[in-house]
PDB file of N, CA and C in Angstrom:
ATOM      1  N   UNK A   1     -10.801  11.620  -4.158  1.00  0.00           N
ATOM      2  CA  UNK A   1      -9.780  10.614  -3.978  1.00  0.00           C
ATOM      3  C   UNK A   1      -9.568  10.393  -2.491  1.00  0.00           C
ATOM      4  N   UNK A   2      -9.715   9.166  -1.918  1.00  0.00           N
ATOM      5  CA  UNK A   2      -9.199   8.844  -0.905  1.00  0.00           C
ATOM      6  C   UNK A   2      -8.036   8.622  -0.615  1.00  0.00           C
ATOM      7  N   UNK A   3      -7.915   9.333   0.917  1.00  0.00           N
ATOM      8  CA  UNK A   3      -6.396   9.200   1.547  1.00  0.00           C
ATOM      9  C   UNK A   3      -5.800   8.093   2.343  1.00  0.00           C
ATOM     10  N   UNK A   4      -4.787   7.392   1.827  1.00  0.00           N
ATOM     11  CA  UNK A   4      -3.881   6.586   2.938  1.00  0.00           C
ATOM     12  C   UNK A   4      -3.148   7.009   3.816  1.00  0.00           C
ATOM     13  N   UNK A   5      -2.801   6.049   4.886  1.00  0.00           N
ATOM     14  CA  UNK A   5      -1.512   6.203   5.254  1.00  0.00           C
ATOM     15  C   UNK A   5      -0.621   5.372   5.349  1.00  0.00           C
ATOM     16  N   UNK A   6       0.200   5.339   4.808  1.00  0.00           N
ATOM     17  CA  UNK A   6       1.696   4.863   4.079  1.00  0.00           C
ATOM     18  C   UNK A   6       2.541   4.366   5.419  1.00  0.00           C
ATOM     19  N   UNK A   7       2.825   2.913   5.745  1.00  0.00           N
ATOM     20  CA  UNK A   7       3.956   3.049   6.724  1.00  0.00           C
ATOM     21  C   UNK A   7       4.994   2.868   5.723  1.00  0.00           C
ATOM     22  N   UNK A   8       6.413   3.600   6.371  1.00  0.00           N
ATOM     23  CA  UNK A   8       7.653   3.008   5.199  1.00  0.00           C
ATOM     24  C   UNK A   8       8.948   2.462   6.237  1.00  0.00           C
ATOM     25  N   UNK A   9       8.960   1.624   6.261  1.00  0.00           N
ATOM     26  CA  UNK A   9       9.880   1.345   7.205  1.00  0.00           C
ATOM     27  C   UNK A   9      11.600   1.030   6.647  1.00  0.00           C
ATOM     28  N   UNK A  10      12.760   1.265   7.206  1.00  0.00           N
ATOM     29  CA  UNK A  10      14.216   1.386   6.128  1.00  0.00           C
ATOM     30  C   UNK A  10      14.764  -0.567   6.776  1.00  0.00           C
ATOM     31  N   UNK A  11      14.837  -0.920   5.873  1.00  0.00           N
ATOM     32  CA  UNK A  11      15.699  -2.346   6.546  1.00  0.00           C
ATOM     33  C   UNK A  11      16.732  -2.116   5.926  1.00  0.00           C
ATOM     34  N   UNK A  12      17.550  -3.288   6.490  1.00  0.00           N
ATOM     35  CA  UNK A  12      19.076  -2.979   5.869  1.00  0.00           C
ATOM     36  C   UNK A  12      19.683  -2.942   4.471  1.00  0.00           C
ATOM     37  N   UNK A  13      18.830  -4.012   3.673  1.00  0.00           N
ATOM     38  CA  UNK A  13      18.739  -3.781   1.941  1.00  0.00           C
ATOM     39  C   UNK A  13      17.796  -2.740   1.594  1.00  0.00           C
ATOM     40  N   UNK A  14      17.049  -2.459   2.035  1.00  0.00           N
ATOM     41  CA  UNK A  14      16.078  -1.717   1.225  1.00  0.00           C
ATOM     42  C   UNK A  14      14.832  -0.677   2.115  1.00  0.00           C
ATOM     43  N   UNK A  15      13.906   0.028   1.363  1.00  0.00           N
ATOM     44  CA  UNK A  15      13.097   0.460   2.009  1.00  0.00           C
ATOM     45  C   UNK A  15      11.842  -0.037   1.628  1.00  0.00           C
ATOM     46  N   UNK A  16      10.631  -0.734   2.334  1.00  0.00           N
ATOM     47  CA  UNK A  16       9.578  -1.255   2.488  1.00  0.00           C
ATOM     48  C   UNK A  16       8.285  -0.570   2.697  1.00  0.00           C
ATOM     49  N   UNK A  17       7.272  -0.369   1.989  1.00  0.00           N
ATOM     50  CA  UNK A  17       6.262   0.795   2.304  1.00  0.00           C
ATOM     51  C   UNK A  17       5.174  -0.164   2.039  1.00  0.00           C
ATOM     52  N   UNK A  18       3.952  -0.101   3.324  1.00  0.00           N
ATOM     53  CA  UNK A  18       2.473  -0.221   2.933  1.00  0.00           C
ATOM     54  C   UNK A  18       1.580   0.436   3.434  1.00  0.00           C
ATOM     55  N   UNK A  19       0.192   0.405   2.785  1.00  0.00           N
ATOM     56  CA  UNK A  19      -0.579   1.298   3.663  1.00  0.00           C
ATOM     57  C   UNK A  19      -1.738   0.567   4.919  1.00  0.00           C
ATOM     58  N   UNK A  20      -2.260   1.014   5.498  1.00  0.00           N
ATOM     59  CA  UNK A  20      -3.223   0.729   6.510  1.00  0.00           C
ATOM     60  C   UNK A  20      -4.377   0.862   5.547  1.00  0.00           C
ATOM     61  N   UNK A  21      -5.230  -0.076   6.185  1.00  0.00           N
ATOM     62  CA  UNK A  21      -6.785  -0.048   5.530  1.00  0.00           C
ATOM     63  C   UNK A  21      -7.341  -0.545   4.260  1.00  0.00           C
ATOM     64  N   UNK A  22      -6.084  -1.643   4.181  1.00  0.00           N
ATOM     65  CA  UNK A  22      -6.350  -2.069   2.833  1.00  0.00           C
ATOM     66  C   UNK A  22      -6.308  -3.834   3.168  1.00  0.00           C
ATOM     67  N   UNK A  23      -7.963  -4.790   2.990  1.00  0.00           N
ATOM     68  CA  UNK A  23      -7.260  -5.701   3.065  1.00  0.00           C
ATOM     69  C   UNK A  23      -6.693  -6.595   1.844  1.00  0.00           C
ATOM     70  N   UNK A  24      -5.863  -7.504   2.472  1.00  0.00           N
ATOM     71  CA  UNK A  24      -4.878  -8.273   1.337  1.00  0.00           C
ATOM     72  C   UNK A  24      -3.571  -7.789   1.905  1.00  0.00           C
ATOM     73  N   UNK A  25      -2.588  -7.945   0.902  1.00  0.00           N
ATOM     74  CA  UNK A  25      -1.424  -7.754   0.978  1.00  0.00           C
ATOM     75  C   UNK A  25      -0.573  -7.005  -0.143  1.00  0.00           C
ATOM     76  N   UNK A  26      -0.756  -5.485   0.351  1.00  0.00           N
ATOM     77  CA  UNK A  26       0.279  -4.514  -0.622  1.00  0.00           C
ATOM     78  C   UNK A  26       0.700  -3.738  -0.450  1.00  0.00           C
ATOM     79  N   UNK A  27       1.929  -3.706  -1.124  1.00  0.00           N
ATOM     80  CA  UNK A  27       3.499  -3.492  -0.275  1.00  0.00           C
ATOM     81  C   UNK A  27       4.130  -3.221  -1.492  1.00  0.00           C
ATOM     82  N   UNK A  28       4.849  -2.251  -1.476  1.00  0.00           N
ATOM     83  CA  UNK A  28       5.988  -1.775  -2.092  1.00  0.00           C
ATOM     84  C   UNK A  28       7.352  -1.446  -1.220  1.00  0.00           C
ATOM     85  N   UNK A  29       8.152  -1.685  -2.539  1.00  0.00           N
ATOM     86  CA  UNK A  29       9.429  -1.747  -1.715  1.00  0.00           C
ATOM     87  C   UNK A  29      11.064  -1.157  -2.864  1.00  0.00           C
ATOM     88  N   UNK A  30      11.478  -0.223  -2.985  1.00  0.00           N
ATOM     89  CA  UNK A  30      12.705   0.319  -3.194  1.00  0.00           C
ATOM     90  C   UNK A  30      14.039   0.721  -2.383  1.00  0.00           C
ATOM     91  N   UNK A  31      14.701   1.222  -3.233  1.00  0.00           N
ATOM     92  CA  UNK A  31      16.247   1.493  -2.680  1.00  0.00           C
ATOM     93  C   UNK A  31      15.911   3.018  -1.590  1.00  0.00           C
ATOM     94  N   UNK A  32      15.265   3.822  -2.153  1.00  0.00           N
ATOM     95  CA  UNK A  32      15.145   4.793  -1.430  1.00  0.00           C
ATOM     96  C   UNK A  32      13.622   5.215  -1.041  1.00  0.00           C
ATOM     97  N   UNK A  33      13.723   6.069   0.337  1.00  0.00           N
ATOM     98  CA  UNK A  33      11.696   5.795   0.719  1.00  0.00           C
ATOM     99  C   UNK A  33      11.054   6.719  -0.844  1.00  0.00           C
ATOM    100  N   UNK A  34      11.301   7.224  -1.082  1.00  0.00           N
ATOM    101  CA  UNK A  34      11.430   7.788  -2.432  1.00  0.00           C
ATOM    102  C   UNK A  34      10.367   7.010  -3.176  1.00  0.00           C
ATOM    103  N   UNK A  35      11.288   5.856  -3.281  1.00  0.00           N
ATOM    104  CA  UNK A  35      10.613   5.040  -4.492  1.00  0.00           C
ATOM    105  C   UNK A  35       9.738   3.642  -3.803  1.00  0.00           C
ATOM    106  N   UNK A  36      10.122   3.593  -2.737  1.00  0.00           N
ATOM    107  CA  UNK A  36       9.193   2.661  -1.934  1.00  0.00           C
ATOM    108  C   UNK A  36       8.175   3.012  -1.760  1.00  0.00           C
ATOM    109  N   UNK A  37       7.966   4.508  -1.805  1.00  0.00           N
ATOM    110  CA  UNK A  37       6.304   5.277  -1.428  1.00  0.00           C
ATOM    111  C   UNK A  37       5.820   5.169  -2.545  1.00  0.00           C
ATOM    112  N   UNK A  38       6.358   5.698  -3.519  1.00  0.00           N
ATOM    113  CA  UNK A  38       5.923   5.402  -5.039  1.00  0.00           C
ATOM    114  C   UNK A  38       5.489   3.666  -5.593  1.00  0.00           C
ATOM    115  N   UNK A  39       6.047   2.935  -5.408  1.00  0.00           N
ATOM    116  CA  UNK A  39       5.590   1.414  -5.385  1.00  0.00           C
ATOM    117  C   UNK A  39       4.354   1.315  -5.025  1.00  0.00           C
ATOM    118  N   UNK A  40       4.781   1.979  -3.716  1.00  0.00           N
ATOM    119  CA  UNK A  40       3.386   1.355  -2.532  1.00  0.00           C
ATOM    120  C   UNK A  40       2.480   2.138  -3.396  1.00  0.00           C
ATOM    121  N   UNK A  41       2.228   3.360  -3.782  1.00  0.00           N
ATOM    122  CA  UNK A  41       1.157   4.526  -4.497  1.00  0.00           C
ATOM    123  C   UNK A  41       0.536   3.278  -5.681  1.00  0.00           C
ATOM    124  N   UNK A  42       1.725   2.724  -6.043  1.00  0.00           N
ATOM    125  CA  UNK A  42       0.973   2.024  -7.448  1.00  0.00           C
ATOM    126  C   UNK A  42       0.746   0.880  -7.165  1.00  0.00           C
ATOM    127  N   UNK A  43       0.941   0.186  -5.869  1.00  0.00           N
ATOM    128  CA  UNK A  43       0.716  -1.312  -5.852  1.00  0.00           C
ATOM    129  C   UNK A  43      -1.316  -0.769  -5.146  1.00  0.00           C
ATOM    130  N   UNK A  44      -1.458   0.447  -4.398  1.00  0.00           N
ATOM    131  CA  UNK A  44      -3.084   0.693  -4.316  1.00  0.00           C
ATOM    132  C   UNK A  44      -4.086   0.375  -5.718  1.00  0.00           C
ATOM    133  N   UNK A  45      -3.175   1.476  -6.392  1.00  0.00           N
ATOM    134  CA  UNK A  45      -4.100   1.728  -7.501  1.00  0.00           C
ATOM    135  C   UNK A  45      -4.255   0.454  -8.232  1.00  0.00           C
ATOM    136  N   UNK A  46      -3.020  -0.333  -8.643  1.00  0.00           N
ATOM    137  CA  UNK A  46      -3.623  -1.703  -9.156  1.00  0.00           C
ATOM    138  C   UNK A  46      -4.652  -2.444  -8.483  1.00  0.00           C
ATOM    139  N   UNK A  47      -4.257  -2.871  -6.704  1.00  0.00           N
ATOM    140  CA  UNK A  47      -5.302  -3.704  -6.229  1.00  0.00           C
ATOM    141  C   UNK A  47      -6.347  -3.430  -6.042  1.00  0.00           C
ATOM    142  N   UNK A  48      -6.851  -1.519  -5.957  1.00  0.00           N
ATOM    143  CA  UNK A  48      -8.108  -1.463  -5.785  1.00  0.00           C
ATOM    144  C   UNK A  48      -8.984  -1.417  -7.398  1.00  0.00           C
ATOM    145  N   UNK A  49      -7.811  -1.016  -8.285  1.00  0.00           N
ATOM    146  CA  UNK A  49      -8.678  -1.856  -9.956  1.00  0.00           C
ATOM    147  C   UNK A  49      -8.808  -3.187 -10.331  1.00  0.00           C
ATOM    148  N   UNK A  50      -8.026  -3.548  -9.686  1.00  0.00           N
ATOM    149  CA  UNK A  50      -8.459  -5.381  -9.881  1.00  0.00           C
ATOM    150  C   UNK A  50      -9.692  -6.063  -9.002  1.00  0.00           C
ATOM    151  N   UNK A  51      -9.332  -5.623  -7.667  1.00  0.00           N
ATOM    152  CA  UNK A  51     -10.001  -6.337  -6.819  1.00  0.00           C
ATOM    153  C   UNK A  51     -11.353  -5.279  -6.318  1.00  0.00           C
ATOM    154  N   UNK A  52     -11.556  -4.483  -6.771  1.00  0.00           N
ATOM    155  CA  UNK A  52     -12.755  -3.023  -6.031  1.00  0.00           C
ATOM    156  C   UNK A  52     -12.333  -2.570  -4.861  1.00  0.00           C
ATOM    157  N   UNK A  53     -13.062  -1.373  -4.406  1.00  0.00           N
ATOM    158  CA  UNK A  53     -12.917  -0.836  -3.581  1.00  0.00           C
ATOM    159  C   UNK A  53     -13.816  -1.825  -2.189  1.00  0.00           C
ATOM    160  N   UNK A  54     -14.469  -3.018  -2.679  1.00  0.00           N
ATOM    161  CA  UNK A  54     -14.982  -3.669  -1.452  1.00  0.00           C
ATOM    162  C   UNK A  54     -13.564  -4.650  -0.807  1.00  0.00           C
ATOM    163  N   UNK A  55     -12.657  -4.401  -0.783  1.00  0.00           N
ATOM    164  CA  UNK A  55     -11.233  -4.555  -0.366  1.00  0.00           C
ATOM    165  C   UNK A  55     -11.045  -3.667   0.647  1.00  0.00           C
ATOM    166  N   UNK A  56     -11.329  -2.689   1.738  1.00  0.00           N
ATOM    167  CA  UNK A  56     -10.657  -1.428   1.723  1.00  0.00           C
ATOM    168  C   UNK A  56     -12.062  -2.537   3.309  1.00  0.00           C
ATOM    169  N   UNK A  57     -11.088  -2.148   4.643  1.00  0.00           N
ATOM    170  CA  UNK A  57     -11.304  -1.989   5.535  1.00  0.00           C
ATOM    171  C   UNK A  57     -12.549  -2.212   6.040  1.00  0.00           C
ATOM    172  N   UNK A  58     -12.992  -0.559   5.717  1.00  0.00           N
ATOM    173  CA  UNK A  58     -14.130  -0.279   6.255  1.00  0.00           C
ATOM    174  C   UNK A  58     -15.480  -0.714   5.408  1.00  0.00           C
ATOM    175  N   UNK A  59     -15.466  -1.308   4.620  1.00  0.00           N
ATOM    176  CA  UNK A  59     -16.247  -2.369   3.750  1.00  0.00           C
ATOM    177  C   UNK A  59     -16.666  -3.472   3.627  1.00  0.00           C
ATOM    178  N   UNK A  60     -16.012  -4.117   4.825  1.00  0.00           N
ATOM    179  CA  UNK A  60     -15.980  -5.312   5.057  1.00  0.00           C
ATOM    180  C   UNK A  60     -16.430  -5.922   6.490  1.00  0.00           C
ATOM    181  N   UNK A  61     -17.488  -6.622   6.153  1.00  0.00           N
ATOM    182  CA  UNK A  61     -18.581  -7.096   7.354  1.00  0.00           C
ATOM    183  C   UNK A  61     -17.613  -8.263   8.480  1.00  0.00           C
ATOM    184  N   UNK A  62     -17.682  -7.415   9.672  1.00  0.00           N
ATOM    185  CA  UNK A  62     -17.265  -8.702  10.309  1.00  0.00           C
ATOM    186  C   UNK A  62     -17.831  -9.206  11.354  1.00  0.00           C
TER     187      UNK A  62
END
């Protein structure tokens, strides 16, 4: 299993989490970093089953 890293940043409603190295756009976001990390954990696993792992950074020709 490959490792991320998670930014989670606190705004004033809420807490906001995504990871690095993923392209597209996914982002999770809850009341506590708690559950914003957890979002973000499951918003990976969906986009890299929908879309493949040729999504992911270092996969991608530029």
């Amino acid at each position: 299993m490959k490792s991320y890293k998670i930014i989670v940043e606190k705004h004033p409603e809420c807490y906001i989490a995504y990871p690095l190295g993923i392209n597209g756009v996914v982002v999770g976001q809850g009341d506590t970093y708690n559950e914003a990390l957890a979002d973000c954990k499951s918003a990976i696993i969906f986009h890299l089953e929908t879309f493949g792992k040729g999504e992911l950074y270092e996969n991608l020709k530029v």
